[in-house]
Protein backbone atom coordinates (compact mmCIF):
# COMPACT_ATOMS: atom_id res chain seq x y z
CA UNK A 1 75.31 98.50 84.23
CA UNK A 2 78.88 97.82 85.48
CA UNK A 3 81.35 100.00 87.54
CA UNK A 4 84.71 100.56 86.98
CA UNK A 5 86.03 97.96 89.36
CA UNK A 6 88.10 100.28 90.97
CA UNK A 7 85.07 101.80 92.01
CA UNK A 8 83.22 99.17 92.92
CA UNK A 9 86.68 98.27 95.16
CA UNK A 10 86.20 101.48 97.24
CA UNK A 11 82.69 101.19 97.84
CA UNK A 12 83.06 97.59 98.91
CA UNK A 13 86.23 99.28 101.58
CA UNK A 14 84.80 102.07 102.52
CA UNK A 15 81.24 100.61 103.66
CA UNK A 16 83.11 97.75 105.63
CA UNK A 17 85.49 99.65 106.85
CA UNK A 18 82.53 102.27 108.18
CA UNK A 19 80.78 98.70 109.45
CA UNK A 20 83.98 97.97 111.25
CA UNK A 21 84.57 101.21 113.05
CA UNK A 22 80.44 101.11 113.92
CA UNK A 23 80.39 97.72 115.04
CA UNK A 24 83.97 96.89 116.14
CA UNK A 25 85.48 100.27 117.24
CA UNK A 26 87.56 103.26 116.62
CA UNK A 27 90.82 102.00 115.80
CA UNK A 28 88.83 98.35 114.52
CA UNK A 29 90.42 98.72 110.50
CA UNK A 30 90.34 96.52 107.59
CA UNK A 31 93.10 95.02 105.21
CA UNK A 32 93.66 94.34 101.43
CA UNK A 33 93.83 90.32 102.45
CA UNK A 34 90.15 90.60 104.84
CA UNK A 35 88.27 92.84 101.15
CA UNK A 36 89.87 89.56 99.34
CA UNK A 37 88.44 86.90 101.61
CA UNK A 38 85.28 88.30 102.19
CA UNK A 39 84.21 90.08 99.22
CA UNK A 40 86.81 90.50 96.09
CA UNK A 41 88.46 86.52 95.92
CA UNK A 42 88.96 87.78 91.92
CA UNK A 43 91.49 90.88 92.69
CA UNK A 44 94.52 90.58 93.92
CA UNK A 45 96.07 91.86 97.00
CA UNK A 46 98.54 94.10 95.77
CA UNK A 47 95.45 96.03 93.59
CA UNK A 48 93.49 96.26 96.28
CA UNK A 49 95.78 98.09 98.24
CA UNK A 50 96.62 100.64 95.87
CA UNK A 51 92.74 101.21 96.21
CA UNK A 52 93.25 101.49 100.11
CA UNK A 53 96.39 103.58 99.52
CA UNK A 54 93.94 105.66 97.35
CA UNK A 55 91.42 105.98 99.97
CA UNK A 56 94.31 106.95 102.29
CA UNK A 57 96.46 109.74 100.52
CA UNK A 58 93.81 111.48 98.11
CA UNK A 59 90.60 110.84 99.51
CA UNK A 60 91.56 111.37 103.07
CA UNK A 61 88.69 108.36 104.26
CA UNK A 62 91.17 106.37 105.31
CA UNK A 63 94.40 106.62 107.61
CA UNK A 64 96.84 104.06 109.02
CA UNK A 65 98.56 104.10 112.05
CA UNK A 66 102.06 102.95 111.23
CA UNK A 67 103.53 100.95 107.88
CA UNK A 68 101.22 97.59 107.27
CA UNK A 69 98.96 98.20 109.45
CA UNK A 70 95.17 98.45 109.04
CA UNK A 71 93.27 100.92 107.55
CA UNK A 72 91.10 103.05 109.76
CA UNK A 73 87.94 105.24 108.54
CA UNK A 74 88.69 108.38 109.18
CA UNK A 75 86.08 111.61 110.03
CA UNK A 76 85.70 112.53 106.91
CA UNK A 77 85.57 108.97 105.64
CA UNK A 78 82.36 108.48 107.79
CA UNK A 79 80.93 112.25 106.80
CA UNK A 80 81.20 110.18 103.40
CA UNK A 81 79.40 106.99 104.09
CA UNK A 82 76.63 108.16 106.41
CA UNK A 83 75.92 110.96 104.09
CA UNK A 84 75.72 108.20 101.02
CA UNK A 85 73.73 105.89 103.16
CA UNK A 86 70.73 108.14 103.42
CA UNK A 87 70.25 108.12 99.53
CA UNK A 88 69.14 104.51 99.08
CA UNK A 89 70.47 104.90 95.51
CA UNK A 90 73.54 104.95 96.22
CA UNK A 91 76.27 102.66 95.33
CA UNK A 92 77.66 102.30 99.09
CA UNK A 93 73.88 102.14 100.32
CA UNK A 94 73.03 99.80 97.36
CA UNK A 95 75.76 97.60 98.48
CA UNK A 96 75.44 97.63 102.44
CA UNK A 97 71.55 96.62 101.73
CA UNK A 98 72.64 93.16 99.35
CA UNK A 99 76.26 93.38 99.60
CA UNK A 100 76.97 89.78 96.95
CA UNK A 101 74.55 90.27 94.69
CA UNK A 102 75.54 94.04 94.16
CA UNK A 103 79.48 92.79 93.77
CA UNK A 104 77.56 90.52 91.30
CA UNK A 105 75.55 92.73 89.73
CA UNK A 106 78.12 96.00 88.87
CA UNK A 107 81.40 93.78 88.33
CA UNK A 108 83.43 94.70 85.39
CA UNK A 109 85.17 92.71 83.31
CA UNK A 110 88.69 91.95 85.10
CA UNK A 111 91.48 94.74 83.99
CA UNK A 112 94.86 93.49 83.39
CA UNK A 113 95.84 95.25 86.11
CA UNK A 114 93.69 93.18 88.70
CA UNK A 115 96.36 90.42 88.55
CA UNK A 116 100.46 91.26 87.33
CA UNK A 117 100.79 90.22 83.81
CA UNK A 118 103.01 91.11 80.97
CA UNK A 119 103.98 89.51 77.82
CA UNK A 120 107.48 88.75 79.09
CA UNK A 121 108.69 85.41 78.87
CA UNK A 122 109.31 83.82 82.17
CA UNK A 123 111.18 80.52 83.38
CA UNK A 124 108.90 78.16 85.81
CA UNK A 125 110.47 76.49 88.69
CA UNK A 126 108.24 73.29 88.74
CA UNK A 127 109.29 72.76 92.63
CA UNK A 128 107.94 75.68 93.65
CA UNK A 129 105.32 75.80 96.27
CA UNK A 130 103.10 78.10 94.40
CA UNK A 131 103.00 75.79 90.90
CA UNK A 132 102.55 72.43 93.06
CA UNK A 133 99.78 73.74 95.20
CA UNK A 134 98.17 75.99 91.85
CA UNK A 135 98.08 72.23 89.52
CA UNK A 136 96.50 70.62 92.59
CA UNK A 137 94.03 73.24 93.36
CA UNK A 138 92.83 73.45 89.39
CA UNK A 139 92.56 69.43 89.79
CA UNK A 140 90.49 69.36 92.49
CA UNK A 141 88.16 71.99 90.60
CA UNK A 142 88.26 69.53 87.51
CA UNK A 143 87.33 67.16 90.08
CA UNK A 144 84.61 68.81 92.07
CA UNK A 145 83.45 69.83 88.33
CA UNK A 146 82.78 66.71 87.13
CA UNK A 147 80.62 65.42 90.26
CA UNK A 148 78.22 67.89 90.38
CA UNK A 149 75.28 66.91 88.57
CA UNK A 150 73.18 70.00 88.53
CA UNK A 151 75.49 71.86 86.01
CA UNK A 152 74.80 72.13 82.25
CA UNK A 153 77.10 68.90 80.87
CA UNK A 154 78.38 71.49 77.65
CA UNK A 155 79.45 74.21 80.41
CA UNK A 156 80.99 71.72 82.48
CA UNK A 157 82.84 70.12 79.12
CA UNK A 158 83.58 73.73 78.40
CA UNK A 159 85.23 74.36 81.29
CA UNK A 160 87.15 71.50 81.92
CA UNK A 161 88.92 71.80 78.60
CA UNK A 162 89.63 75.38 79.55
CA UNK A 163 91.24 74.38 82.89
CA UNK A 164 93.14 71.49 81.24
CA UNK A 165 94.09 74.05 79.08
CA UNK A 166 95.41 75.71 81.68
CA UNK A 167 97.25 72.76 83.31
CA UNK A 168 99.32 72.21 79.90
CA UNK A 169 100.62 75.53 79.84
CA UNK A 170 101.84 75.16 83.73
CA UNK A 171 103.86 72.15 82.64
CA UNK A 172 105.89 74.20 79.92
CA UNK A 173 109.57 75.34 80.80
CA UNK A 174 108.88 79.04 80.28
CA UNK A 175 105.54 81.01 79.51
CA UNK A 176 104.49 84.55 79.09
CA UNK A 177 102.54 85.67 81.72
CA UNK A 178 99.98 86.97 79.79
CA UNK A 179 98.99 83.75 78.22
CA UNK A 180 98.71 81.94 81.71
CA UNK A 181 96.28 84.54 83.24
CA UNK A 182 94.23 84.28 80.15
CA UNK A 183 94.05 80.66 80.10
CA UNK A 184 92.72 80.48 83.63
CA UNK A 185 91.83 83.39 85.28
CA UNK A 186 88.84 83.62 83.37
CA UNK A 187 87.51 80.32 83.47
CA UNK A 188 88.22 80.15 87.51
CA UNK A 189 86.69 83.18 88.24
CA UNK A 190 83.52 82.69 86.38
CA UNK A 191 83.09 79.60 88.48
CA UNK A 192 84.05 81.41 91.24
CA UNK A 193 81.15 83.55 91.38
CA UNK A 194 78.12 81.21 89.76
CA UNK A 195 78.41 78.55 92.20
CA UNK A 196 80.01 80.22 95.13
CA UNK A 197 77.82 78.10 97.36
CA UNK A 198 78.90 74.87 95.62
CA UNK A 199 81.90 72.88 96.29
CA UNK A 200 83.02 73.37 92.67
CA UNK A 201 83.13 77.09 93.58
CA UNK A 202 85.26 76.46 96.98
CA UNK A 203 87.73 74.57 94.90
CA UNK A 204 88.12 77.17 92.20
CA UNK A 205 88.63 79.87 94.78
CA UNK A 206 91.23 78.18 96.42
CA UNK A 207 92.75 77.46 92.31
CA UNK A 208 92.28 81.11 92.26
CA UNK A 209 93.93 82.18 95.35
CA UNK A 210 96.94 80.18 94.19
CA UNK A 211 96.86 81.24 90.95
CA UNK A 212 97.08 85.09 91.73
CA UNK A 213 100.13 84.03 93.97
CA UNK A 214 101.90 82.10 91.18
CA UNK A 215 100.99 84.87 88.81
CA UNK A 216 102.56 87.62 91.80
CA UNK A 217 105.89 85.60 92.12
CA UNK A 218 106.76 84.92 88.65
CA UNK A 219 106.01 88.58 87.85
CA UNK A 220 108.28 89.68 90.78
């Protein structure tokens, strides 16, 4: 059974930012880019600090100390945590006790509004930064595909047509946005999170990364 994955986003924040503050120190926060990296490479910055913001201004677990700066567990955030840590049932206890596999286990299905999309038709600049370094990234995951030998040869066929796919629709003129997260967003993050501890999943979170910037500047 699932979460909504903006649940399973404030568990994941408020646990490490309670781990921070025990381990680290009062005024030791967390930030949208560290959830990313460490524990959330398939949402995007921007949604995960809306969850922070969240967290902040209605729940009252977190606070900030000035604009951009990290988020700090507050008293009542740890009231919150300690209190859910004692029920080992608990989502936050569930998840400081295994913390990928429960990420694994309760992820939803990624809402549109994990990544900016639209169907609005939008004009690529093929010398951008973000395109160059997004086509390279999904290569080298083609690449690092194709060498390892321990994956199913369909899935890996599968795959590689998806992400070539993908590649064909990054050389057009103009796209909708819509059509490009769909054509790779899927495909990346699924190999994101089976082989996370293979090379082929290193290479497709680094397509990913990319891809959620490309995404975030054409949508700008």
């Amino acid at each position: 059974m699932t979460l909504p994955n903006s649940a399973l986003t404030a568990t994941v924040c408020l646990q490490y930012a309670y781990s921070k503050f025990a381990y680290g120190g009062e005024e030791d926060g967390i930030s949208a880019a560290e959830i990313r990296e460490q524990f959330l490479p398939l949402f995007s910055i921007p949604y995960i600090g809306r969850i922070l913001d969240q967290l902040r201004q209605q729940d009252a677990h977190l606070r900030q100390t000035g604009e951009n700066s990290p988020y700090i567990i507050t008293d009542k955030g740890i009231d919150y945590v300690e209190s859910a840590l004692v029920n080992k049932d608990s989502h936050i206890a569930r998840f400081a006790q295994n913390q990928a596999n429960w990420i694994e286990a309760n992820l939803a299905p990624v809402e549109p509004t994990v990544v900016p999309a639209s169907d609005r038709i939008v004009t690529i600049d093929h010398n951008s930064e973000e395109l160059k370094n997004t086509v390279a990234a999904i290569e080298e995951t083609i690449d690092a595909l194709r060498g390892d030998n321990e994956i199913d040869p369909a899935e890996k066929q599968a795959t590689e047509a998806e992400l070539k796919a993908g590649l064909t629709l990054l050389e057009s003129a103009q796209v909708k946005l819509w059509n490009l997260r769909d054509s790779l967003f899927g495909s990346l993050g699924e190999l994101v999170t089976k082989f996370k501890d293979k090379t082929v999943g290193a290479a497709a979170k680094k397509a990913l990364d990319w891809l959620v910037r490309l995404i975030e500047s054409l949508n700008a």
